[in-house]
C-alpha atoms as a PDB file:
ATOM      1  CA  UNK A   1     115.613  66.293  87.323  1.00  0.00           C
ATOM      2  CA  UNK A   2     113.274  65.171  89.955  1.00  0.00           C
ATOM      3  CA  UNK A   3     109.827  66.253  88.479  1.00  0.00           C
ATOM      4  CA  UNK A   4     108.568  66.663  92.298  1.00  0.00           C
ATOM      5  CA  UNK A   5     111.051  70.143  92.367  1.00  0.00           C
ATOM      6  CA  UNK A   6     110.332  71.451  88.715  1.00  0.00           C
ATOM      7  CA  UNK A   7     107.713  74.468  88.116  1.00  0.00           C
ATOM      8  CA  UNK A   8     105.939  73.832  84.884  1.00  0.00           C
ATOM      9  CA  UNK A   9     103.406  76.728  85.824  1.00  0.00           C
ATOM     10  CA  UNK A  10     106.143  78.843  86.490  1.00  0.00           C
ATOM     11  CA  UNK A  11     107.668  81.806  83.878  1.00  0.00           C
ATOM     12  CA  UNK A  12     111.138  81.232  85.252  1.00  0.00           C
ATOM     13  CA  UNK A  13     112.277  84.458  83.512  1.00  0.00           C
ATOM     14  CA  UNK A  14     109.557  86.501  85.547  1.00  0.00           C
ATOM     15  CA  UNK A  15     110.489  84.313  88.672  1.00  0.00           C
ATOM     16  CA  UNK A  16     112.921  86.142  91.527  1.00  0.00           C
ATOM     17  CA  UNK A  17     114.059  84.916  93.997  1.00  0.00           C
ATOM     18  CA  UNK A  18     114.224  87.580  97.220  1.00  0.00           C
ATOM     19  CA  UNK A  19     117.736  89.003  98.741  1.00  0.00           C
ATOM     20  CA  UNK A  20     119.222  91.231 101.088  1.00  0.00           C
ATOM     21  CA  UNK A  21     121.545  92.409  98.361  1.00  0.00           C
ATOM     22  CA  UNK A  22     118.292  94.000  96.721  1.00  0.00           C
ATOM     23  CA  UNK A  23     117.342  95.872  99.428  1.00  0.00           C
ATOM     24  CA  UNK A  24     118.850  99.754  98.935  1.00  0.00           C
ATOM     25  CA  UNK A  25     121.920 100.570 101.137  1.00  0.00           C
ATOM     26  CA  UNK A  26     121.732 104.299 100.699  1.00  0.00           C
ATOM     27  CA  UNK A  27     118.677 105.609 102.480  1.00  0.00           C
ATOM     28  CA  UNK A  28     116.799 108.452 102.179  1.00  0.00           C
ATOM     29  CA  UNK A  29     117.790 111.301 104.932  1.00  0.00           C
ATOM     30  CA  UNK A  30     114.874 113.787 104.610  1.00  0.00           C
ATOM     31  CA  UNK A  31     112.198 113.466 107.028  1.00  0.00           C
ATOM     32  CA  UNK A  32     109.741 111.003 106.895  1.00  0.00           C
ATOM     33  CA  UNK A  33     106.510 112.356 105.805  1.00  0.00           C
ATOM     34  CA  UNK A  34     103.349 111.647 107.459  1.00  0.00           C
ATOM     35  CA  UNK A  35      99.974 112.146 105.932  1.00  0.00           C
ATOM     36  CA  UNK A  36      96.637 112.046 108.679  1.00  0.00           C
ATOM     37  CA  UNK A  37      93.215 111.054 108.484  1.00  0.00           C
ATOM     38  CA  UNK A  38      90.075 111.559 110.247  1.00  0.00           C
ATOM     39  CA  UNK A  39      86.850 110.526 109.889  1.00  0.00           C
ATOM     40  CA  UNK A  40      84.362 113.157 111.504  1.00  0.00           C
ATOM     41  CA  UNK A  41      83.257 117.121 110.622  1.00  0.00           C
ATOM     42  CA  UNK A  42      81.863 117.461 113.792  1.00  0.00           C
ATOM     43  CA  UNK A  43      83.100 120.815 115.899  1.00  0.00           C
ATOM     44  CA  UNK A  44      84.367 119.121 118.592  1.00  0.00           C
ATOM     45  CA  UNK A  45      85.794 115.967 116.604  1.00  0.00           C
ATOM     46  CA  UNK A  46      87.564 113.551 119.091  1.00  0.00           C
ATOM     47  CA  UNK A  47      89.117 111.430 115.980  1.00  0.00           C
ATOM     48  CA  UNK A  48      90.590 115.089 114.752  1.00  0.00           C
ATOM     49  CA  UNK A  49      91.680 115.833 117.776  1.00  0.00           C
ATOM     50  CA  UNK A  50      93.663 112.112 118.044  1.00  0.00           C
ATOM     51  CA  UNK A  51      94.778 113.108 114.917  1.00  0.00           C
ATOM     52  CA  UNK A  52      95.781 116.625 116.082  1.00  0.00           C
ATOM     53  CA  UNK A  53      97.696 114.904 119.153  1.00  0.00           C
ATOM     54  CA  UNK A  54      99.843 112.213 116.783  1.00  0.00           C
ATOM     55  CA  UNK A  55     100.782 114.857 114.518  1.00  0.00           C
ATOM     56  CA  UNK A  56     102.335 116.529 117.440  1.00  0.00           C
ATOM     57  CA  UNK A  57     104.010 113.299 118.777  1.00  0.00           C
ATOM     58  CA  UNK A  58     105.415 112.728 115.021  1.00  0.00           C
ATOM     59  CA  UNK A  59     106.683 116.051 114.681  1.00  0.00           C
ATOM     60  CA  UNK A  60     108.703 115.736 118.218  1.00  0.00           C
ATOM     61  CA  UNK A  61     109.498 112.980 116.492  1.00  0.00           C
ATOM     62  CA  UNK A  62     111.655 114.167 113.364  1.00  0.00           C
ATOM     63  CA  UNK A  63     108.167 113.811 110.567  1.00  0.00           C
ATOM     64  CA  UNK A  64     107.022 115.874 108.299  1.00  0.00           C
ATOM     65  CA  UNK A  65     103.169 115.301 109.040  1.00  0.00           C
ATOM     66  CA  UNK A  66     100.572 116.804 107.002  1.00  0.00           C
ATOM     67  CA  UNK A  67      96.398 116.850 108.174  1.00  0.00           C
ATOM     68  CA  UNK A  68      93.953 116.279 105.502  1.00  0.00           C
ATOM     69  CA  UNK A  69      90.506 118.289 106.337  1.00  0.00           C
ATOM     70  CA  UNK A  70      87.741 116.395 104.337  1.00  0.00           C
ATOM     71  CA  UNK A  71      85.120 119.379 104.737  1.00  0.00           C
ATOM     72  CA  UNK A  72      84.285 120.193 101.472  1.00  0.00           C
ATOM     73  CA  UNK A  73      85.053 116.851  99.963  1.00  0.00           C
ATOM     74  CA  UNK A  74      82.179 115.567  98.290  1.00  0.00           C
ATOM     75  CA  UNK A  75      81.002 111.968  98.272  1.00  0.00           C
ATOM     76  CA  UNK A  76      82.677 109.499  95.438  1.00  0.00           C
ATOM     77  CA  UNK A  77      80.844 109.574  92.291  1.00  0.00           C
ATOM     78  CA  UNK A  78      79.116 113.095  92.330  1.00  0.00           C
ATOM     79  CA  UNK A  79      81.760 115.056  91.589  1.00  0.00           C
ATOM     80  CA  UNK A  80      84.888 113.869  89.141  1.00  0.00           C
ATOM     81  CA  UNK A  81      88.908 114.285  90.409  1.00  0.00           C
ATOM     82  CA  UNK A  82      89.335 117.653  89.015  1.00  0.00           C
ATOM     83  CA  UNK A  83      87.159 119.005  92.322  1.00  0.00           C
ATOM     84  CA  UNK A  84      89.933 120.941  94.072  1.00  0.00           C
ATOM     85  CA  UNK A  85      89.534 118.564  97.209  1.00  0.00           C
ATOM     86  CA  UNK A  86      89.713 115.276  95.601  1.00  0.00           C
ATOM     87  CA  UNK A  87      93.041 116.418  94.169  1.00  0.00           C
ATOM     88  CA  UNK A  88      94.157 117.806  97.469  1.00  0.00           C
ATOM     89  CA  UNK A  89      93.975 114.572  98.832  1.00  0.00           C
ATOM     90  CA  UNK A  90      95.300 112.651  95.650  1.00  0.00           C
ATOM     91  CA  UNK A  91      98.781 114.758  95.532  1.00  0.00           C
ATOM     92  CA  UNK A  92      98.869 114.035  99.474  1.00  0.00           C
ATOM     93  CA  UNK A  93      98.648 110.272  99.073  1.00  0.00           C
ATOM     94  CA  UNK A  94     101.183 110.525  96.279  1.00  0.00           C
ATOM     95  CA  UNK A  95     103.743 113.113  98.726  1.00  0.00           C
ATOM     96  CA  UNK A  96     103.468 110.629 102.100  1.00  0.00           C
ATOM     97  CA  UNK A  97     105.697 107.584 102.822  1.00  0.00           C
ATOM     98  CA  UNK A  98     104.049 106.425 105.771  1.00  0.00           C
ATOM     99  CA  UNK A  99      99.832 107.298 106.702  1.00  0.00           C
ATOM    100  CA  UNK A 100      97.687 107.168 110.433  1.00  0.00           C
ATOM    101  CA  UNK A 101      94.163 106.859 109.779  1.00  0.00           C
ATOM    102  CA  UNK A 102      91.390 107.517 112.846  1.00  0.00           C
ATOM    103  CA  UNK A 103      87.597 107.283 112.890  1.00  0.00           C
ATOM    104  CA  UNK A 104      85.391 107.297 114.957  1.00  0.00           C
ATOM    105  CA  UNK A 105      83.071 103.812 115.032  1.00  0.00           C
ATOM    106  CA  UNK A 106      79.505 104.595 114.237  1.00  0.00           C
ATOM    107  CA  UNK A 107      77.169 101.577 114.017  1.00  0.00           C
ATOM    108  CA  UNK A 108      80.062  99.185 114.331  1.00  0.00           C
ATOM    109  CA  UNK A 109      81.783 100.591 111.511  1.00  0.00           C
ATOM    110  CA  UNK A 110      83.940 103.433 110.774  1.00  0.00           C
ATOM    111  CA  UNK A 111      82.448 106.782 109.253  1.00  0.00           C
ATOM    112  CA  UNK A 112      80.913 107.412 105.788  1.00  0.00           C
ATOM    113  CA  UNK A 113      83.174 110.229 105.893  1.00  0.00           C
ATOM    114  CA  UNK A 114      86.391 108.404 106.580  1.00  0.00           C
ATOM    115  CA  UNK A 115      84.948 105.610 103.480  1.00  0.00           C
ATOM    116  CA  UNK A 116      84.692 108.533 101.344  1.00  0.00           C
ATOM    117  CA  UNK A 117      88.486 110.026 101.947  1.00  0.00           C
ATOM    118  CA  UNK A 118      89.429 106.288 100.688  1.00  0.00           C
ATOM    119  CA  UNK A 119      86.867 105.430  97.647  1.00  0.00           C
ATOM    120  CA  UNK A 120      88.040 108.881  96.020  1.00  0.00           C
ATOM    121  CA  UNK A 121      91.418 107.211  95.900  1.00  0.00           C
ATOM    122  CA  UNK A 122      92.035 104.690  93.082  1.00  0.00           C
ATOM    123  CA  UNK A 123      94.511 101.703  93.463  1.00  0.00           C
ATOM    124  CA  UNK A 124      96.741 103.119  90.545  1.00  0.00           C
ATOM    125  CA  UNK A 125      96.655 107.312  89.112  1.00  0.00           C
ATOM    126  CA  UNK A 126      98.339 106.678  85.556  1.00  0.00           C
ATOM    127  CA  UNK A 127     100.508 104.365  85.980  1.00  0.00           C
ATOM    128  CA  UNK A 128     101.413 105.433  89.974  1.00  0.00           C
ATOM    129  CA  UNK A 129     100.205 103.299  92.613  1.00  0.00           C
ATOM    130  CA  UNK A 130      99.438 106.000  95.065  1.00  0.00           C
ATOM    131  CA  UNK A 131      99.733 103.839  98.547  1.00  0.00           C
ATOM    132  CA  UNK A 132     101.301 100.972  97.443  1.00  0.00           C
ATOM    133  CA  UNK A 133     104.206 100.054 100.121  1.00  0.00           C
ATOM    134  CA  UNK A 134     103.481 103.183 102.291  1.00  0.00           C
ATOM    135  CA  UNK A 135     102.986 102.351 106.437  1.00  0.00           C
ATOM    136  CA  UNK A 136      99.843 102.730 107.832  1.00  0.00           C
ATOM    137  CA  UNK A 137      98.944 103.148 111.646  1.00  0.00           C
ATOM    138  CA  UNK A 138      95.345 102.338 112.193  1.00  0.00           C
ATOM    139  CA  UNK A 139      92.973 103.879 115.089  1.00  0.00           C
ATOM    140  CA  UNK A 140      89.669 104.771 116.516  1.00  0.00           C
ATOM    141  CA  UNK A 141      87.492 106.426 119.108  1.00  0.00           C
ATOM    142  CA  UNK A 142      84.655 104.910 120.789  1.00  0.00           C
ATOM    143  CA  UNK A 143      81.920 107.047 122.148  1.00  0.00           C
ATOM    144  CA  UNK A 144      81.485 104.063 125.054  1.00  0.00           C
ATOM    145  CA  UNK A 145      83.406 101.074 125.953  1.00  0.00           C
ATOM    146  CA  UNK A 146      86.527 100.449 124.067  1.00  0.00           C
ATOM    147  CA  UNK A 147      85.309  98.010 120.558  1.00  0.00           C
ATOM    148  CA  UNK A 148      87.943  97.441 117.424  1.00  0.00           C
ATOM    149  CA  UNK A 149      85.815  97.004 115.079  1.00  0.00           C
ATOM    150  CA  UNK A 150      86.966 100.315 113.365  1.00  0.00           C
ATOM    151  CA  UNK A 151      90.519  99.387 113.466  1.00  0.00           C
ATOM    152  CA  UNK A 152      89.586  95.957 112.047  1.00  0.00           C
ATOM    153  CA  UNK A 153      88.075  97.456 109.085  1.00  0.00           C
ATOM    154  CA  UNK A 154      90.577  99.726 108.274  1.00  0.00           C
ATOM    155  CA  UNK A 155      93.507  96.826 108.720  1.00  0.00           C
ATOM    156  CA  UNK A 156      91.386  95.804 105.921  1.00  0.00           C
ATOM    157  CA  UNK A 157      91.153  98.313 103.714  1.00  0.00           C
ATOM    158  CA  UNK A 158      94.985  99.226 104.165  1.00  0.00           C
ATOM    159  CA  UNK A 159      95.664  95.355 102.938  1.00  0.00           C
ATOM    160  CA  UNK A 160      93.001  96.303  99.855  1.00  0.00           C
ATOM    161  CA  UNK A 161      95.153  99.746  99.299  1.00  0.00           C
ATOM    162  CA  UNK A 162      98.692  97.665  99.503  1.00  0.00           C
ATOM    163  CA  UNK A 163     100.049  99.599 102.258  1.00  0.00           C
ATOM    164  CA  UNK A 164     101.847  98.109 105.131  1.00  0.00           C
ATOM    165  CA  UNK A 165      99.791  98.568 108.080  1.00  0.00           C
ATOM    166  CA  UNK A 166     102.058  97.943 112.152  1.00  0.00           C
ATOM    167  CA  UNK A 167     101.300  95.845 114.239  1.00  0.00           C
ATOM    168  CA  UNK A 168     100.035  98.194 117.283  1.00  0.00           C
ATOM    169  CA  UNK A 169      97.233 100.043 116.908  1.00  0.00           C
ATOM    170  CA  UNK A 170      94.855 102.429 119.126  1.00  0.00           C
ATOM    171  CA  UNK A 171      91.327 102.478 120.220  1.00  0.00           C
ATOM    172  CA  UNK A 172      90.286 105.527 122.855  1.00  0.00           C
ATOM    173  CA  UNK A 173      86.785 104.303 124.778  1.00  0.00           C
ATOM    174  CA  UNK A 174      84.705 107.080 126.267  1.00  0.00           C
ATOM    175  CA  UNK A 175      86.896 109.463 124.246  1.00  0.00           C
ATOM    176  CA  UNK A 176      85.133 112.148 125.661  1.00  0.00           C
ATOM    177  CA  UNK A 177      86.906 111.874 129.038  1.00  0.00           C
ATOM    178  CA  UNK A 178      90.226 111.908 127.547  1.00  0.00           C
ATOM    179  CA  UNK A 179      90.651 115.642 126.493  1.00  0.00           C
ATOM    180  CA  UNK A 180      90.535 118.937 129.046  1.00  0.00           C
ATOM    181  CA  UNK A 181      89.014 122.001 128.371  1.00  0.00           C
ATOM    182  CA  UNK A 182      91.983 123.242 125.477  1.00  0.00           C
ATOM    183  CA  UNK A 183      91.379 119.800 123.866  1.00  0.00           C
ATOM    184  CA  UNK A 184      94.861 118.163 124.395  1.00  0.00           C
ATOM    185  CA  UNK A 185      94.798 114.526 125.495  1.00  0.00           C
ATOM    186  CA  UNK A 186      95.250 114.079 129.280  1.00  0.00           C
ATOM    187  CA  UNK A 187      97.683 111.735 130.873  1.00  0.00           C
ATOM    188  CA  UNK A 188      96.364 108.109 130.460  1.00  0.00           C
ATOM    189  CA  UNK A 189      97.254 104.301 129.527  1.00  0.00           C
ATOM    190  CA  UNK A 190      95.181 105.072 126.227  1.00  0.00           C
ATOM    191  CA  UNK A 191      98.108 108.131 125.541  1.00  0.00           C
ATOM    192  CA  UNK A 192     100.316 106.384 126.489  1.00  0.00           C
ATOM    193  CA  UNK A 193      99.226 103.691 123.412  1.00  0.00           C
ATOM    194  CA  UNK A 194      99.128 106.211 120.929  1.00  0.00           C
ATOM    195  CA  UNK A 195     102.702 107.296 121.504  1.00  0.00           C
ATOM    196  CA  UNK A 196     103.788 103.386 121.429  1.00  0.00           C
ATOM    197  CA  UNK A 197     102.000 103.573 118.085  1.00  0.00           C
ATOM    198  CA  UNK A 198     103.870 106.920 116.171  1.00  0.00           C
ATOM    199  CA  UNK A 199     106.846 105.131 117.778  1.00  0.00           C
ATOM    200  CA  UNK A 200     106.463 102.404 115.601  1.00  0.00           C
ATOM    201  CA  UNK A 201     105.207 103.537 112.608  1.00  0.00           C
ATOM    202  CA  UNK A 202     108.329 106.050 112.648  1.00  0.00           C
ATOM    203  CA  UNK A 203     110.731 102.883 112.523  1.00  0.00           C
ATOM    204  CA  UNK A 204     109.044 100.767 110.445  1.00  0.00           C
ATOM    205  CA  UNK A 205     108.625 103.801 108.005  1.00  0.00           C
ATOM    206  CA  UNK A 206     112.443 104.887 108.391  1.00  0.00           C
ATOM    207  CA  UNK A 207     112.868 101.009 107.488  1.00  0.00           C
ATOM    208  CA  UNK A 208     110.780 100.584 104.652  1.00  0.00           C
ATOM    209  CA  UNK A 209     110.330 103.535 102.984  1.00  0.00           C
ATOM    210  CA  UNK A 210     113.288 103.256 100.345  1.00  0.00           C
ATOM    211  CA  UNK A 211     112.365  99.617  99.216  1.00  0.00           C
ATOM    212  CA  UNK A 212     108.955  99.993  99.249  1.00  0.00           C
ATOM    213  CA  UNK A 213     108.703  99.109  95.238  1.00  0.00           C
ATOM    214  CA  UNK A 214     110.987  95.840  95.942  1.00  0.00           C
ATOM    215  CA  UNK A 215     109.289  94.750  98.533  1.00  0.00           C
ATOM    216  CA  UNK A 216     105.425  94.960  97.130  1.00  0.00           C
ATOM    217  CA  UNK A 217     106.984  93.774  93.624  1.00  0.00           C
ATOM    218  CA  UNK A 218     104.832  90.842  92.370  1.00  0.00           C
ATOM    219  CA  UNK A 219     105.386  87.687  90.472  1.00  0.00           C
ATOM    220  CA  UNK A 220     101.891  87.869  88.741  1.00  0.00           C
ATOM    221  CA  UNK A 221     102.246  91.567  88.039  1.00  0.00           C
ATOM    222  CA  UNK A 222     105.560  91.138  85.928  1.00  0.00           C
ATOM    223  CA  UNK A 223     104.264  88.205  84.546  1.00  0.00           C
ATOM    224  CA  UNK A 224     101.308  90.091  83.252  1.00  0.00           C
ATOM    225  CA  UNK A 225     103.176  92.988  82.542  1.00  0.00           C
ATOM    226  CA  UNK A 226     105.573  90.728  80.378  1.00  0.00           C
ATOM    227  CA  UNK A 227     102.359  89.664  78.432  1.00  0.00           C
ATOM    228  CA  UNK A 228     101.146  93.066  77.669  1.00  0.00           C
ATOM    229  CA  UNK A 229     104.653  93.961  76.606  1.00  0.00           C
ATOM    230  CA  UNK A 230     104.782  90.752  74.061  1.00  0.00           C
ATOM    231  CA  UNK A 231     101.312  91.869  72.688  1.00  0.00           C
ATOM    232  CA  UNK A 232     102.414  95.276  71.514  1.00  0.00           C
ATOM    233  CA  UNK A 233     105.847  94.876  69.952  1.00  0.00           C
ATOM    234  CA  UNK A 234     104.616  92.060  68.238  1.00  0.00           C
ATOM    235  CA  UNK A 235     101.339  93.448  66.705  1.00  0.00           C
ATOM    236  CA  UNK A 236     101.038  92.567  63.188  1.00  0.00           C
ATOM    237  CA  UNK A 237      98.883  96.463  62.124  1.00  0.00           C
ATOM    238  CA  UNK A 238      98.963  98.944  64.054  1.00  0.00           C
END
């Protein structure tokens, strides 16, 4: 064998190799359900009201869509996850297949209280990754001229959180000009965006969502899962 092709750092029995034929051919036919996020408490919240206008847009759509309210939620670390909050939003990210996450950008970053919705929400709850392989739409509001900074960050922490964030995305500048007085959005190219964006995550959530665990299945997780397994059938005392 030429030793330029052979994988000597390679566990060949944990190694795959990818195929269409893995992929399921039965998919799911409830509808897909959409969990929201936003990142403000104020009264007149313009990232809760973005929210408020894509869960409409999803529902005309054919979702299920479900609004998290993180009043009441207290900051990571000062409460633990039996606070009735915390496991509101835990069973939530467990129930969605596909998320939309909006803040508002405050000092060129998104909102303490959009951070906090995320830090209270481990990578893994037992032995359940709770976003792993989900889709994630990612968008902001800008109290002046239009930045991404926000959506930036949260591309981020969607890649950190192993969810599958689209391509499009939103960002509303001078958000304060884009709702009347009942606070639905008015006619506009930055609408007009956020319908292009439930659009998409709709299909790539329809397409995804029942292969999600093939998809995000990794070589270095089964290797190391392979390793633990060896350790405990072959302990010598127990």
């Amino acid at each position: 064998m030429n030793p330029e092709t052979t994988l000597p750092s390679v566990d060949t029995s944990q190694l795959a190799t990818p195929s269409i034929d893995k992929l399921q051919s039965m998919l799911s036919d409830h509808a897909p359900r959409i969990l929201l996020l936003y990142g403000s408490l104020r009264q007149r919240s313009f990232s809760r009201l973005v929210i408020e206008e894509s869960a409409r847009l999803l529902t005309a759509m054919g979702a299920e869509v479900k609004v998290f309210n993180p009043e009441g939620l207290p900051q990571p670390d000062t409460d633990d996850d039996s606070h009735p909050k915390v496991k509101e939003l835990r069973e939530l990210m467990m129930w969605s297949e596909g998320q939309v996450w909006c803040s508002p950008e405050r000092h060129g970053s998104m909102t303490s209280i959009f951070k906090s919705q995320i830090d209270w929400v481990p990578l893994s709850i037992g032995s359940v990754r709770p976003t792993q392989g989900k889709t994630l739409a990612v968008m902001q509001v800008c109290g002046g001229s239009q930045s991404f900074n926000v959506v930036n960050q949260l591309r981020i922490l969607g890649r950190w959180m192993r969810m599958v964030t689209i391509p499009n995305q939103s960002s509303v500048a001078k958000a304060f000009l884009e709702f009347d007085e009942h606070d639905r959005m008015k006619p506009s190219p930055y609408y007009n965006r956020i319908v292009d964006v439930m659009e998409e995550l709709m299909k790539f959530t329809l397409l995804l969502r029942d292969n999600k665990s093939y998809l995000v299945d990794r070589y270095s997780e089964r290797v190391e899962s392979a390793e633990q397994l060896s350790q405990r059938v072959n302990q010598t005392a127990i």
